[in-house]
C-alpha atoms as a PDB file:
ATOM      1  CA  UNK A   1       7.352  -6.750   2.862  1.00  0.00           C
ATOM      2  CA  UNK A   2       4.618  -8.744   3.507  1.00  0.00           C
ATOM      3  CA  UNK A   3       1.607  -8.121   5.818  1.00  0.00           C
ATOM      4  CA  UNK A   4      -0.962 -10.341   7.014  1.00  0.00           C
ATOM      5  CA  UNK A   5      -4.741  -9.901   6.628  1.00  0.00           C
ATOM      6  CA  UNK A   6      -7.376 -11.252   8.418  1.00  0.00           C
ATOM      7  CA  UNK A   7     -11.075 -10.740   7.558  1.00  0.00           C
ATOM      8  CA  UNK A   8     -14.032 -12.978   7.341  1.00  0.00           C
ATOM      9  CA  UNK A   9     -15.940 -13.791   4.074  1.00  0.00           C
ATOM     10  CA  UNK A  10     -18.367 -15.626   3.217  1.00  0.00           C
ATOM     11  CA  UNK A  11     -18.356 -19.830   2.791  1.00  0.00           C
ATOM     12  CA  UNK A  12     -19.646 -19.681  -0.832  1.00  0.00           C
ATOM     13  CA  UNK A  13     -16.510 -16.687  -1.487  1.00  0.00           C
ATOM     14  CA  UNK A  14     -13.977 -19.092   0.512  1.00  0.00           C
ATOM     15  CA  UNK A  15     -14.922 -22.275  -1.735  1.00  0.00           C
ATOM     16  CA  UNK A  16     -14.855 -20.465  -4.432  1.00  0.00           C
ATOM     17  CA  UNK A  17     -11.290 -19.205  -3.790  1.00  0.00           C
ATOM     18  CA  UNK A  18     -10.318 -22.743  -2.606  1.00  0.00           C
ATOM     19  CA  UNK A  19     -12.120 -24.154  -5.959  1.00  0.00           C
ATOM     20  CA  UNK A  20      -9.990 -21.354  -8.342  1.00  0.00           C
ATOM     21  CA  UNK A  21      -6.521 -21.890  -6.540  1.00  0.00           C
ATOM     22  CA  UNK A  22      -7.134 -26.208  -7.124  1.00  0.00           C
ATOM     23  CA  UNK A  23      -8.047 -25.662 -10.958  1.00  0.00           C
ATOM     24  CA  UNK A  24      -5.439 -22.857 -11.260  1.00  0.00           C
ATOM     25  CA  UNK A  25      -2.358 -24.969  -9.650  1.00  0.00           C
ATOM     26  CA  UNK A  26      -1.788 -22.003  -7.072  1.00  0.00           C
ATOM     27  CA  UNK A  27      -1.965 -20.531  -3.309  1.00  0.00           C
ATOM     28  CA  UNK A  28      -5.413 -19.197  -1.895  1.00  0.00           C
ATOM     29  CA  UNK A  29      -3.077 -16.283  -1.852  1.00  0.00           C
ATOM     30  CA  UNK A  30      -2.190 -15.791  -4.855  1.00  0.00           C
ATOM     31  CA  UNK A  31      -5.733 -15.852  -6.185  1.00  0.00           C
ATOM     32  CA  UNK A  32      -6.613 -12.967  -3.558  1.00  0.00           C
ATOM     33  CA  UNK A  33      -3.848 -10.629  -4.846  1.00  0.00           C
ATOM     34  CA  UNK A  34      -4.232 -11.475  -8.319  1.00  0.00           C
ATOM     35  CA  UNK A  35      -8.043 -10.469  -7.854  1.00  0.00           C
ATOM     36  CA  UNK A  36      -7.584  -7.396  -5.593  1.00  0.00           C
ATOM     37  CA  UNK A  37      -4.894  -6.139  -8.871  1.00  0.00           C
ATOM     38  CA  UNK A  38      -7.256  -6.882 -11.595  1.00  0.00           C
ATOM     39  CA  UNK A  39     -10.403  -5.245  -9.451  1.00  0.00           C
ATOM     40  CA  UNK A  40      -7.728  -2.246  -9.256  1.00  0.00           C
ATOM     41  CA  UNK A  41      -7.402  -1.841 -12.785  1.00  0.00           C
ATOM     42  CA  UNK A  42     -11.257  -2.214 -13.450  1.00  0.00           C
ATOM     43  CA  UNK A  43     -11.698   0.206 -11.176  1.00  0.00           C
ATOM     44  CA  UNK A  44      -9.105   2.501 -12.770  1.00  0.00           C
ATOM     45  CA  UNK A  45     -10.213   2.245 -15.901  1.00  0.00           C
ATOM     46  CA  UNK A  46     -13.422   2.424 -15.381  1.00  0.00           C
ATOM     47  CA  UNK A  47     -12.640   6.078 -13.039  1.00  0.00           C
ATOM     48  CA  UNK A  48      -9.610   7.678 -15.392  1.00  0.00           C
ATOM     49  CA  UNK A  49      -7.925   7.290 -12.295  1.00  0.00           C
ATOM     50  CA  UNK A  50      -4.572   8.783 -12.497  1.00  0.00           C
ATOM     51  CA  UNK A  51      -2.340   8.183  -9.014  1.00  0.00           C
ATOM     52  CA  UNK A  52       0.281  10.330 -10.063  1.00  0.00           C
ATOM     53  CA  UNK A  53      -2.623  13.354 -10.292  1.00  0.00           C
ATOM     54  CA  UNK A  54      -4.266  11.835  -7.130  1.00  0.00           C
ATOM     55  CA  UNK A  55      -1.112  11.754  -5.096  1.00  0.00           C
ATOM     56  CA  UNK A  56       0.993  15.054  -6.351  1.00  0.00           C
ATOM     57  CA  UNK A  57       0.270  16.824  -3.479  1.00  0.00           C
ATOM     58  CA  UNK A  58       1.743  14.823  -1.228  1.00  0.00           C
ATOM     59  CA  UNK A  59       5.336  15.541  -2.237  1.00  0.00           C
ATOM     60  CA  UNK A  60       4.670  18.781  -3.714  1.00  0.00           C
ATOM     61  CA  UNK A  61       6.785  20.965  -0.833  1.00  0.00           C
ATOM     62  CA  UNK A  62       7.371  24.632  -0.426  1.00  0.00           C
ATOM     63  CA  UNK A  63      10.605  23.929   0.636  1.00  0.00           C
ATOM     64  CA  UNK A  64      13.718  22.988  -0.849  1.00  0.00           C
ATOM     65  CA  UNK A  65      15.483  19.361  -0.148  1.00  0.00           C
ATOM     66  CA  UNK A  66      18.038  21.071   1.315  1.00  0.00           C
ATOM     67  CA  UNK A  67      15.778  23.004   3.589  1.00  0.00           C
ATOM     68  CA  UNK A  68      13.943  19.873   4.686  1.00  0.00           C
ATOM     69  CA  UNK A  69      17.089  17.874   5.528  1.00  0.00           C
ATOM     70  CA  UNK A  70      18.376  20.721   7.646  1.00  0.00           C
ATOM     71  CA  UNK A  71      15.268  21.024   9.220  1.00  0.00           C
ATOM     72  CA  UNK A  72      15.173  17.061   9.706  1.00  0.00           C
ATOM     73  CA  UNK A  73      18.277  17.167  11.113  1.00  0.00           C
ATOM     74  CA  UNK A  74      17.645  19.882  13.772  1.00  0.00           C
ATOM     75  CA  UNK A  75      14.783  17.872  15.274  1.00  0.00           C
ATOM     76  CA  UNK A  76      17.094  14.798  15.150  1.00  0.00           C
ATOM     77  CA  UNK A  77      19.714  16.525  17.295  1.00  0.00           C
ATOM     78  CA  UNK A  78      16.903  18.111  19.575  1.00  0.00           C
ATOM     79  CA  UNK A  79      15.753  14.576  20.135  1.00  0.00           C
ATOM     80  CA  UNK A  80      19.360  13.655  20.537  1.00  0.00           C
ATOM     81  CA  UNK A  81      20.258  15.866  23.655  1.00  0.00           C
ATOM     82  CA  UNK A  82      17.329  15.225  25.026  1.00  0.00           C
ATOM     83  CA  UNK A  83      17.445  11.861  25.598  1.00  0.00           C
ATOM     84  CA  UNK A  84      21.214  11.895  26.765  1.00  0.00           C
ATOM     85  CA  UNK A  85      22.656   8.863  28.812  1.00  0.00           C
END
């Protein structure tokens, strides 16, 4: 899915994206994500940055799946009588 983004920048950055996407035969676009990956990289390089490591946490659960879906599915049904026609 694709999301819009609107920011300002500076003249001399927005010729300078216009220039690159001319000489490189592409979309302004393209040029943005193609620099926001590669500053990525640099920057994970540069930090040992390891998302798995970063992120593990966040799906790390005391609970089983089983556990979770049952309790997902109570609160679905809660919210289902509740709002009753």
């Amino acid at each position: 899915m694709e999301k819009i983004l609107s920011t300002r920048i500076d003249e001399a950055v927005y010729h300078l994206i216009t220039s690159l996407s001319v000489r490189m035969h592409t979309s302004k676009k393209a040029i943005i994500e193609e620099s926001v990956k590669l500053l990525n990289r640099y920057y994970e390089e540069e930090h040992e940055t390891d998302i798995l490591a970063e992120t593990s946490g966040v799906w790390n659960r005391n609970e089983s799946p089983a556990e979770t879906v049952a309790e997902i599915r109570s609160e679905f049904n809660l919210d289902l009588e509740r709002n009753k026609l």
